[in-house]
N, C-alpha and C. Protein backbone atom coordinates (compact mmCIF):
# COMPACT_ATOMS: atom_id res chain seq x y z
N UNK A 1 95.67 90.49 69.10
CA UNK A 1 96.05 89.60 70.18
C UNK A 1 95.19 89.96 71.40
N UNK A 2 94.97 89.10 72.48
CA UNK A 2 94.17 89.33 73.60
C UNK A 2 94.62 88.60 74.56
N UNK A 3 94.02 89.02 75.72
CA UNK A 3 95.05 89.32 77.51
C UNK A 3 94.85 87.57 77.31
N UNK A 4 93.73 86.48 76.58
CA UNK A 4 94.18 85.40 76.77
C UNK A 4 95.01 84.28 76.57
N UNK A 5 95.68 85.46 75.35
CA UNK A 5 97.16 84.87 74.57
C UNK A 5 97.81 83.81 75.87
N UNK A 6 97.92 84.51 76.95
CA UNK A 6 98.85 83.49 77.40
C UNK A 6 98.40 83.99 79.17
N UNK A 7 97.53 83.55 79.76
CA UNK A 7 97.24 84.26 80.53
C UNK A 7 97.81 83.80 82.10
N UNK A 8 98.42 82.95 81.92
CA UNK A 8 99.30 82.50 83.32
C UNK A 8 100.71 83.29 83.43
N UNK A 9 100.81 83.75 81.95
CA UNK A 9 101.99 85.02 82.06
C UNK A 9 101.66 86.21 82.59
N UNK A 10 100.33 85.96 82.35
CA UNK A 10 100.02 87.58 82.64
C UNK A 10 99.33 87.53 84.04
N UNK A 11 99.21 86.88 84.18
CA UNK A 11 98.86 87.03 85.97
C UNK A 11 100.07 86.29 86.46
N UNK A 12 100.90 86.36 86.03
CA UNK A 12 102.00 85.90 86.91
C UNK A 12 102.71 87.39 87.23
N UNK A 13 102.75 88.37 86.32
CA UNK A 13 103.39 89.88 86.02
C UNK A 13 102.29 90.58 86.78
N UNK A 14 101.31 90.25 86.71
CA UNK A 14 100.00 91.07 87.48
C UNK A 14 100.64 90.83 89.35
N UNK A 15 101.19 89.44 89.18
CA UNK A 15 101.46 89.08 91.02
C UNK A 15 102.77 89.46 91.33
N UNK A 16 103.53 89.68 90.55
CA UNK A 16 104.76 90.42 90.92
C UNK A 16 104.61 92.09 91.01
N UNK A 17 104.02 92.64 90.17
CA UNK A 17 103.48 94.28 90.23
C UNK A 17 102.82 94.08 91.75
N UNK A 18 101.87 93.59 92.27
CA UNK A 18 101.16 93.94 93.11
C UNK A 18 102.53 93.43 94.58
N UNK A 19 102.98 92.59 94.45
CA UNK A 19 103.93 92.43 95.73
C UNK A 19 105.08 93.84 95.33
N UNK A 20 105.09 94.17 94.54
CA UNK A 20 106.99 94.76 94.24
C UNK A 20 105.74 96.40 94.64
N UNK A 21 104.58 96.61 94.16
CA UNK A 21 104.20 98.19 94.34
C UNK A 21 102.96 98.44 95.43
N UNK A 22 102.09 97.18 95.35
CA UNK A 22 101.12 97.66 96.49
C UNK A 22 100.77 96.50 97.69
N UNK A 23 101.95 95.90 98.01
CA UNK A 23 101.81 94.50 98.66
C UNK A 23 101.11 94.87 100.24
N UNK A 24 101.66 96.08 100.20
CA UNK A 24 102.10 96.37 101.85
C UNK A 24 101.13 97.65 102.28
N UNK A 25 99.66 97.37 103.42
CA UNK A 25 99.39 98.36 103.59
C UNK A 25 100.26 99.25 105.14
N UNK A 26 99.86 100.30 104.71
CA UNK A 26 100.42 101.34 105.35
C UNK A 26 99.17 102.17 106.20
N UNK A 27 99.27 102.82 107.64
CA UNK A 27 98.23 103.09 108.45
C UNK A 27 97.90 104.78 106.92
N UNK A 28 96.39 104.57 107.51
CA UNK A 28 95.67 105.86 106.18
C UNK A 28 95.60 105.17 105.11
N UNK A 29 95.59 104.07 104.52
CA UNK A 29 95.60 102.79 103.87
C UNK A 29 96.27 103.37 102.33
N UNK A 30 97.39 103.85 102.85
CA UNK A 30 98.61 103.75 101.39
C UNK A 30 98.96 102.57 101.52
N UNK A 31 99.39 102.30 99.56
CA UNK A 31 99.86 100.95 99.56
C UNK A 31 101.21 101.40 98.95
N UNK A 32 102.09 100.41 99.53
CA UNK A 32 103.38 100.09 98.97
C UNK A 32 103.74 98.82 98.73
N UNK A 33 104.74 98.35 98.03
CA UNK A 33 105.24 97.11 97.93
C UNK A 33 106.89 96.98 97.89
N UNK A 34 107.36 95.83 98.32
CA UNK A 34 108.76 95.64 98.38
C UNK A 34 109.82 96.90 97.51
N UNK A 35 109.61 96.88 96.22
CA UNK A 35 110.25 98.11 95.67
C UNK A 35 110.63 99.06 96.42
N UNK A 36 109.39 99.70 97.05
CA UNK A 36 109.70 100.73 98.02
C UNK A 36 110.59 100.33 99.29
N UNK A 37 110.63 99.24 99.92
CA UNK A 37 111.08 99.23 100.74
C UNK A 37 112.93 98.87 100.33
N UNK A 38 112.71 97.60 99.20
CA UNK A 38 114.19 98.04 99.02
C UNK A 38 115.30 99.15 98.53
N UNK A 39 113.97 100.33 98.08
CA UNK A 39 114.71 101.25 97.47
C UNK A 39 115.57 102.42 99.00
N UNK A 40 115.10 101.42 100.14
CA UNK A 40 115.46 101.62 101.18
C UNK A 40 117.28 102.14 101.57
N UNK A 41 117.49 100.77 101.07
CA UNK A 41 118.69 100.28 101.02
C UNK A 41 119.56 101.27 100.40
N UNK A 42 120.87 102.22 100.61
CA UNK A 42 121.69 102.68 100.10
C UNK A 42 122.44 101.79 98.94
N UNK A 43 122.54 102.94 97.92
CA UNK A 43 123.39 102.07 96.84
C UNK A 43 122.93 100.81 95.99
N UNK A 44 122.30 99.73 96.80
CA UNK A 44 121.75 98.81 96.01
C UNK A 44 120.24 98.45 95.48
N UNK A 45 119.08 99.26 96.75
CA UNK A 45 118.15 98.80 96.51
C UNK A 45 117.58 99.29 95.54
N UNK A 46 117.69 100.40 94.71
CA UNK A 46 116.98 100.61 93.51
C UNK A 46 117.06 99.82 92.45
N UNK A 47 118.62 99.88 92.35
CA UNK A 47 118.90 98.80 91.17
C UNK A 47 118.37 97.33 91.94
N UNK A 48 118.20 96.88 92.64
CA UNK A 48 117.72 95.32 92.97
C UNK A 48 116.29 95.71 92.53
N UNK A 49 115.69 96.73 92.92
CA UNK A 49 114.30 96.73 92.66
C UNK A 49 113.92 97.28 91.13
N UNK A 50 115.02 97.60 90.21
CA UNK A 50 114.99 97.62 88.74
C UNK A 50 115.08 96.48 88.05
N UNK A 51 115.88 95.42 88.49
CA UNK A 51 116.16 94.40 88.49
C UNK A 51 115.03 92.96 88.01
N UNK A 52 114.25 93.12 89.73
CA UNK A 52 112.99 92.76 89.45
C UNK A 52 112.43 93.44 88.27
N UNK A 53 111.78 94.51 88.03
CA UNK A 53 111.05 95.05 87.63
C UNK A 53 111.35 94.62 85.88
N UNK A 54 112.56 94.21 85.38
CA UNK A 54 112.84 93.81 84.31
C UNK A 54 112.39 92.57 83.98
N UNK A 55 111.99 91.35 84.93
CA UNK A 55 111.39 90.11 84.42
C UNK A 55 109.74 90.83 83.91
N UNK A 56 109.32 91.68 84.46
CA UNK A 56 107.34 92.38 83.61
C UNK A 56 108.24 92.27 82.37
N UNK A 57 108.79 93.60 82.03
CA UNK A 57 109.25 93.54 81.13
C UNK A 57 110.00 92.43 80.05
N UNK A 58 110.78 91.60 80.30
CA UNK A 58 111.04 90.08 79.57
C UNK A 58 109.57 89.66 79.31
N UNK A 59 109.21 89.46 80.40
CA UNK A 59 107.48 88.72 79.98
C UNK A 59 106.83 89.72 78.71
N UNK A 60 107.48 90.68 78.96
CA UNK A 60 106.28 91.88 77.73
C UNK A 60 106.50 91.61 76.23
N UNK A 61 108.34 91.37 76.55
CA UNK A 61 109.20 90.78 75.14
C UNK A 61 108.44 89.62 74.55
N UNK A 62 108.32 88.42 75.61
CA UNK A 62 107.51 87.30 75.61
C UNK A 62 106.04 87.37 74.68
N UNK A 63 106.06 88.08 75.37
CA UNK A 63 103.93 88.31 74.61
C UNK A 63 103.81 88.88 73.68
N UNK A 64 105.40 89.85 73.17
CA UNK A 64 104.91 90.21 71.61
C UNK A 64 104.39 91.72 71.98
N UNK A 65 104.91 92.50 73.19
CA UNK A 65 104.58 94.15 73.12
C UNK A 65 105.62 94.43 71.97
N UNK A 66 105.19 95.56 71.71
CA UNK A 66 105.84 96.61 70.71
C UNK A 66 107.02 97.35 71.38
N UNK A 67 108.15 97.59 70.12
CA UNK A 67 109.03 98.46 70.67
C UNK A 67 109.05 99.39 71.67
N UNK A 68 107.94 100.40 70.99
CA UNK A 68 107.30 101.60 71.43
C UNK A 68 106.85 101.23 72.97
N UNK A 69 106.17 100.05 73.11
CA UNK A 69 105.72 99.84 74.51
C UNK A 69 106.86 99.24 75.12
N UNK A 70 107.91 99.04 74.85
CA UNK A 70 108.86 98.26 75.32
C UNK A 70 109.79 99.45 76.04
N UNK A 71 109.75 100.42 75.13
CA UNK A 71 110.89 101.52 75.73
C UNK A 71 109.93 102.13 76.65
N UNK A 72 108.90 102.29 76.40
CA UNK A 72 108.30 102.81 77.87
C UNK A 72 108.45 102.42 78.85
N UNK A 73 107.75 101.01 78.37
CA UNK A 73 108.17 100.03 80.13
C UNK A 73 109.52 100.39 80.68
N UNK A 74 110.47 100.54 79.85
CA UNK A 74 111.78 100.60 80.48
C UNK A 74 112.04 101.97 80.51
N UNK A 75 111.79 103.14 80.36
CA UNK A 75 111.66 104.23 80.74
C UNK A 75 110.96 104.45 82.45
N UNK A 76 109.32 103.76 81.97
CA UNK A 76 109.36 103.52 83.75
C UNK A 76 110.35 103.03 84.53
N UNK A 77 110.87 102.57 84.62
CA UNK A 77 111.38 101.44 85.62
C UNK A 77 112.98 102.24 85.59
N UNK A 78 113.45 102.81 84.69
CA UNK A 78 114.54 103.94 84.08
C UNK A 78 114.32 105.43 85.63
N UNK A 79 113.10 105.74 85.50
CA UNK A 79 112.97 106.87 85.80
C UNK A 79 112.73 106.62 87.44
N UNK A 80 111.95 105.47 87.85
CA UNK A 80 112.35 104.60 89.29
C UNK A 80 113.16 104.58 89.89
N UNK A 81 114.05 104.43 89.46
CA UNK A 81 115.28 104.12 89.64
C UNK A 81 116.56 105.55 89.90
N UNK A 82 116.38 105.93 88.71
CA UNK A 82 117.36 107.18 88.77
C UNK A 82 116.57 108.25 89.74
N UNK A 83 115.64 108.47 89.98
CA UNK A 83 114.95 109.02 91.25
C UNK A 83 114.66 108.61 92.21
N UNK A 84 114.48 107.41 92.39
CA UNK A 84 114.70 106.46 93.52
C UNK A 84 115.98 106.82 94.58
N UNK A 85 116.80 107.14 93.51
CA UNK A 85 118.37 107.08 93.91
C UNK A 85 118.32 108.22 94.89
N UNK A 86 117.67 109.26 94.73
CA UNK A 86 117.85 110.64 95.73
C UNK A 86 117.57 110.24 97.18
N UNK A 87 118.25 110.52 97.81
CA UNK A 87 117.53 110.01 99.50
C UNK A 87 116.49 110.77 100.14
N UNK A 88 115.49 109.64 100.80
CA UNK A 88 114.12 110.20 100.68
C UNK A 88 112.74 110.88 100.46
N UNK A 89 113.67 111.50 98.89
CA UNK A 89 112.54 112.56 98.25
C UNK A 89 112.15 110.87 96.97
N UNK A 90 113.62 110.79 96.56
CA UNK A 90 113.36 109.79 95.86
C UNK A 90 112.46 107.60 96.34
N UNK A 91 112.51 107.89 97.34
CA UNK A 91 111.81 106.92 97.98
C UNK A 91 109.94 107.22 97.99
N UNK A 92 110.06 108.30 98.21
CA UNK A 92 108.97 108.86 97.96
C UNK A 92 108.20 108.67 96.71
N UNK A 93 108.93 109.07 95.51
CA UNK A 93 108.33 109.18 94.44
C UNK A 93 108.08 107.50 94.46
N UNK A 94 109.47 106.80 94.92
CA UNK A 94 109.61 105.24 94.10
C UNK A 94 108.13 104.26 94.86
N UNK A 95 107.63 105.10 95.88
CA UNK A 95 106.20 104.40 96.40
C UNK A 95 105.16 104.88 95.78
N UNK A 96 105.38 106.55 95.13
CA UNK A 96 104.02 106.82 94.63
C UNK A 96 103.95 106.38 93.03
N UNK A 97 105.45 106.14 92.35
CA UNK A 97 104.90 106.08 91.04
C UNK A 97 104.56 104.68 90.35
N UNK A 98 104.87 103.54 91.22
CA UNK A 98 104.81 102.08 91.00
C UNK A 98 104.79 102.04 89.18
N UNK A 99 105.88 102.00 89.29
CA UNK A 99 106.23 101.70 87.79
C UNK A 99 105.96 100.16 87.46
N UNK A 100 105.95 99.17 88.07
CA UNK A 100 105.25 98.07 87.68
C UNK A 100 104.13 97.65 87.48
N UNK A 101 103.47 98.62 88.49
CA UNK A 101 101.82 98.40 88.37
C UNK A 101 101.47 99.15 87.09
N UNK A 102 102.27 100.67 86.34
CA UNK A 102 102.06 100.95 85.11
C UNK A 102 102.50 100.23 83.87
N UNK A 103 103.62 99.01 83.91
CA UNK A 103 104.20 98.61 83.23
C UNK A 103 103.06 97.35 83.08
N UNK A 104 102.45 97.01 84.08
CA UNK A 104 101.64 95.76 83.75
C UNK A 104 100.29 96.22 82.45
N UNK A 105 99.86 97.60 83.47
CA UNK A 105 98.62 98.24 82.33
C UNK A 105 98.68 98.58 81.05
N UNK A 106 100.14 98.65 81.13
CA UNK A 106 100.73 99.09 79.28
C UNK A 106 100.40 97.79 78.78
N UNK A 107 100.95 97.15 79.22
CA UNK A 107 101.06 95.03 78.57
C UNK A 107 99.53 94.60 78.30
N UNK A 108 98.69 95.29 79.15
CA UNK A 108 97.62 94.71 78.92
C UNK A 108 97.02 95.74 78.16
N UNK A 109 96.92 96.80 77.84
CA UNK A 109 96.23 97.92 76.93
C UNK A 109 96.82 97.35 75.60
N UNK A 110 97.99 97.32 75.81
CA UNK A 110 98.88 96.63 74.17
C UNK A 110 98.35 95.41 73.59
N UNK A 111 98.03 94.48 74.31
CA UNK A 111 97.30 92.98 74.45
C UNK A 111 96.33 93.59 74.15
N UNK A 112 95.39 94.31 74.15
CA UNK A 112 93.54 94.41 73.76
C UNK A 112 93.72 95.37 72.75
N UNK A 113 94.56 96.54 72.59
CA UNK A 113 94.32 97.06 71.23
C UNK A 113 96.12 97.58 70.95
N UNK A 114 96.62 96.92 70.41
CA UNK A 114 98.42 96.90 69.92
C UNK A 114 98.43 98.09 69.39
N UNK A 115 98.00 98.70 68.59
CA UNK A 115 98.03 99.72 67.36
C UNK A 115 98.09 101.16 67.95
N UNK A 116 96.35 101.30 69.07
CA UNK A 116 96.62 102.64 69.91
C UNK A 116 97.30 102.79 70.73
N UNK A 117 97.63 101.49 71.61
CA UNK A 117 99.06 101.52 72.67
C UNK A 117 100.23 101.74 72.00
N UNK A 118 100.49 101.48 70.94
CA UNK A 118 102.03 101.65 69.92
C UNK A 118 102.02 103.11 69.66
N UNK A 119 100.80 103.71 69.34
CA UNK A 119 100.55 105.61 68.93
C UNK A 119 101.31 105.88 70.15
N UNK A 120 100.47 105.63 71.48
CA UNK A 120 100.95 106.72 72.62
C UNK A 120 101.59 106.40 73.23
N UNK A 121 102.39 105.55 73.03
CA UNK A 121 104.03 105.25 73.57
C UNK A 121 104.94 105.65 72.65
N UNK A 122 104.55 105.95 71.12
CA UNK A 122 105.45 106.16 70.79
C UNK A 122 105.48 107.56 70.91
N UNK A 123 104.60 108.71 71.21
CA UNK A 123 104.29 110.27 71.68
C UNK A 123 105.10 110.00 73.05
N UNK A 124 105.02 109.42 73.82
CA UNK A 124 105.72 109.04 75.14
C UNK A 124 107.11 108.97 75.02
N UNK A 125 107.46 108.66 73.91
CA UNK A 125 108.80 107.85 73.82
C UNK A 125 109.44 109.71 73.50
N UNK A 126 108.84 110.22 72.07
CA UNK A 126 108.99 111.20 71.42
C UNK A 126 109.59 112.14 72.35
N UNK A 127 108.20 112.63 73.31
CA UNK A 127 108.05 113.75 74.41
C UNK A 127 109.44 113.25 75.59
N UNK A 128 109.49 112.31 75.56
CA UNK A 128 110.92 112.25 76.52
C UNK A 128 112.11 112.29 76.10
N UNK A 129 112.33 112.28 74.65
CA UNK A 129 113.16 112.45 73.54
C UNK A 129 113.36 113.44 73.81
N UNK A 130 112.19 114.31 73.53
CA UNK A 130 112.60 116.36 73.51
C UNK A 130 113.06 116.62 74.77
N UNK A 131 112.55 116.22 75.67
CA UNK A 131 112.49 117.01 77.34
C UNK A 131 114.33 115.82 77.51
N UNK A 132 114.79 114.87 77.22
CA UNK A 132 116.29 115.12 77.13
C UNK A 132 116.79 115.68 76.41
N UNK A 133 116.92 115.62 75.44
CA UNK A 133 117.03 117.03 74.56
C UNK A 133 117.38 118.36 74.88
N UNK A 134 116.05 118.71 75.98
CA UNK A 134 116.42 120.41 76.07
C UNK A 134 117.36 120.12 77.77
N UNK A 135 117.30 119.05 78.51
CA UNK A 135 118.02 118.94 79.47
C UNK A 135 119.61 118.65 79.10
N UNK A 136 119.88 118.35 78.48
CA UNK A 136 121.06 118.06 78.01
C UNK A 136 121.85 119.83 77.29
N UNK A 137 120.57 120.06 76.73
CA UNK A 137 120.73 121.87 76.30
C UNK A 137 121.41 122.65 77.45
N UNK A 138 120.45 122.38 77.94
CA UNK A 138 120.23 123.31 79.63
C UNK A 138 121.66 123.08 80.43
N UNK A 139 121.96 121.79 80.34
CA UNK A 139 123.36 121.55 81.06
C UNK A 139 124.71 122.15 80.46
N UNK A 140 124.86 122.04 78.75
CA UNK A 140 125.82 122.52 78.54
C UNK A 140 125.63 123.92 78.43
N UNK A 141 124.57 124.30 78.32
CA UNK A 141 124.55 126.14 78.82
C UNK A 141 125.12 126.56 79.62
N UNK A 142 124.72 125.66 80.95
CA UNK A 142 125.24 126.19 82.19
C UNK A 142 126.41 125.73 82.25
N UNK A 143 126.95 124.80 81.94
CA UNK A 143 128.19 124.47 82.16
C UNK A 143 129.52 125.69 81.92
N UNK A 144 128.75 126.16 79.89
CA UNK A 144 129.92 127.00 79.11
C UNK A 144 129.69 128.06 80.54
N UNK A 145 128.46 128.63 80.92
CA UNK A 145 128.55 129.84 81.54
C UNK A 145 129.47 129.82 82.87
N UNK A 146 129.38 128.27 83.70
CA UNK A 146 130.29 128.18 84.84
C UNK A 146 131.45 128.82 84.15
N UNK A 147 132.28 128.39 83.52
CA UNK A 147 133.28 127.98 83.07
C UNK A 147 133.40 129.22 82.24
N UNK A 148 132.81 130.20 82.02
CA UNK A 148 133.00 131.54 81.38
C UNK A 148 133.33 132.44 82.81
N UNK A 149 132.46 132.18 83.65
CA UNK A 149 132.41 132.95 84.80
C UNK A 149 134.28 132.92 85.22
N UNK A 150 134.03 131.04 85.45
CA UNK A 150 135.80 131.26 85.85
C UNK A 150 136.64 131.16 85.53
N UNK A 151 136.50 131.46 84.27
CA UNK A 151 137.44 131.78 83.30
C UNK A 151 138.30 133.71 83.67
N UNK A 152 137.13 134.61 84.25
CA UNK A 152 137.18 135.60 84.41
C UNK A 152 137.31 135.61 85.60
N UNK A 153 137.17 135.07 86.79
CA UNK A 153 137.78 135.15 87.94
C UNK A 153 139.19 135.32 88.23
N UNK A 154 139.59 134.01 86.88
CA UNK A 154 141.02 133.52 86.77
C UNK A 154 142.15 134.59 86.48
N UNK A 155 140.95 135.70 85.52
CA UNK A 155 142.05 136.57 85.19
C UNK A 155 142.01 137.64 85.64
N UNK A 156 141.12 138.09 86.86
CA UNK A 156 140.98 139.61 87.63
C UNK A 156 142.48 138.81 88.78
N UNK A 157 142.72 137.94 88.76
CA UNK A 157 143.96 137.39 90.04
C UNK A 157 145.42 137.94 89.91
């Protein structure tokens, strides 16, 4: 398949990435776009700006990306979001990592060669598999150990 499969889709996803991640210059000529600014907003603007970020994605469904590229895309836009959420460390990231502008380059790497974009999304997919995996480890470790600790507090009383 090729980027001219359908190419008013794809520059339509190309013009939403560039308003939602680099619409807006900034003095020292950083770019941002709306995303960032709604991730402004307490409570709602991440998810509004995940929101958006899910029509790239529909369009990706549209054009025939791969699973593998599909859970990425939404892993970006996943990881936006849930870090987004931190106040102002996460605003930070949500301007530097423009998950739409990466979600568009996946769509189009997938569009010119499907097969090697499907390999390293699905290593992508894998590697974030493990690294929840050992975070999920890591939590109930610490958890039993809270909970050992005051367990023994409970009984020096």
């Amino acid at each position: 398949m090729s980027t001219s499969s359908n190419p008013a889709a794809l520059e339509q996803v190309r013009g939403l990435a560039r308003q939602l991640d680099t619409s807006i210059r900034l003095p020292g000529g950083i770019r941002i776009g709306w995303d960032a600014l709604l991730g402004l907003i307490p409570g709602v603007g991440d998810w509004a700006g995940a929101l958006l970020s899910s029509y790239i994605i529909l369009q990706a469904v549209r054009l025939g990306a791969s699973r593998e590229v599909l859970l990425r895309m939404v892993g970006n836009v996943g990881l936006e979001a849930l870090v987004g959420a931190v106040p102002f460390l996460g605003d930070v990231f949500d301007a530097a990592w423009k998950a739409n502008t990466r979600n568009v380059r996946l769509l189009e790497e997938h569009l010119m060669a499907p097969a090697a974009t499907r390999r390293a999304s699905r290593a992508w997919v894998f590697g974030i598999g493990v690294l929840l995996v050992g975070v999920l480890a890591l939590a109930v470790t610490i958890t039993v150990l809270l909970l050992r600790a005051l367990a023994s507090l409970g009984g020096q009383t």
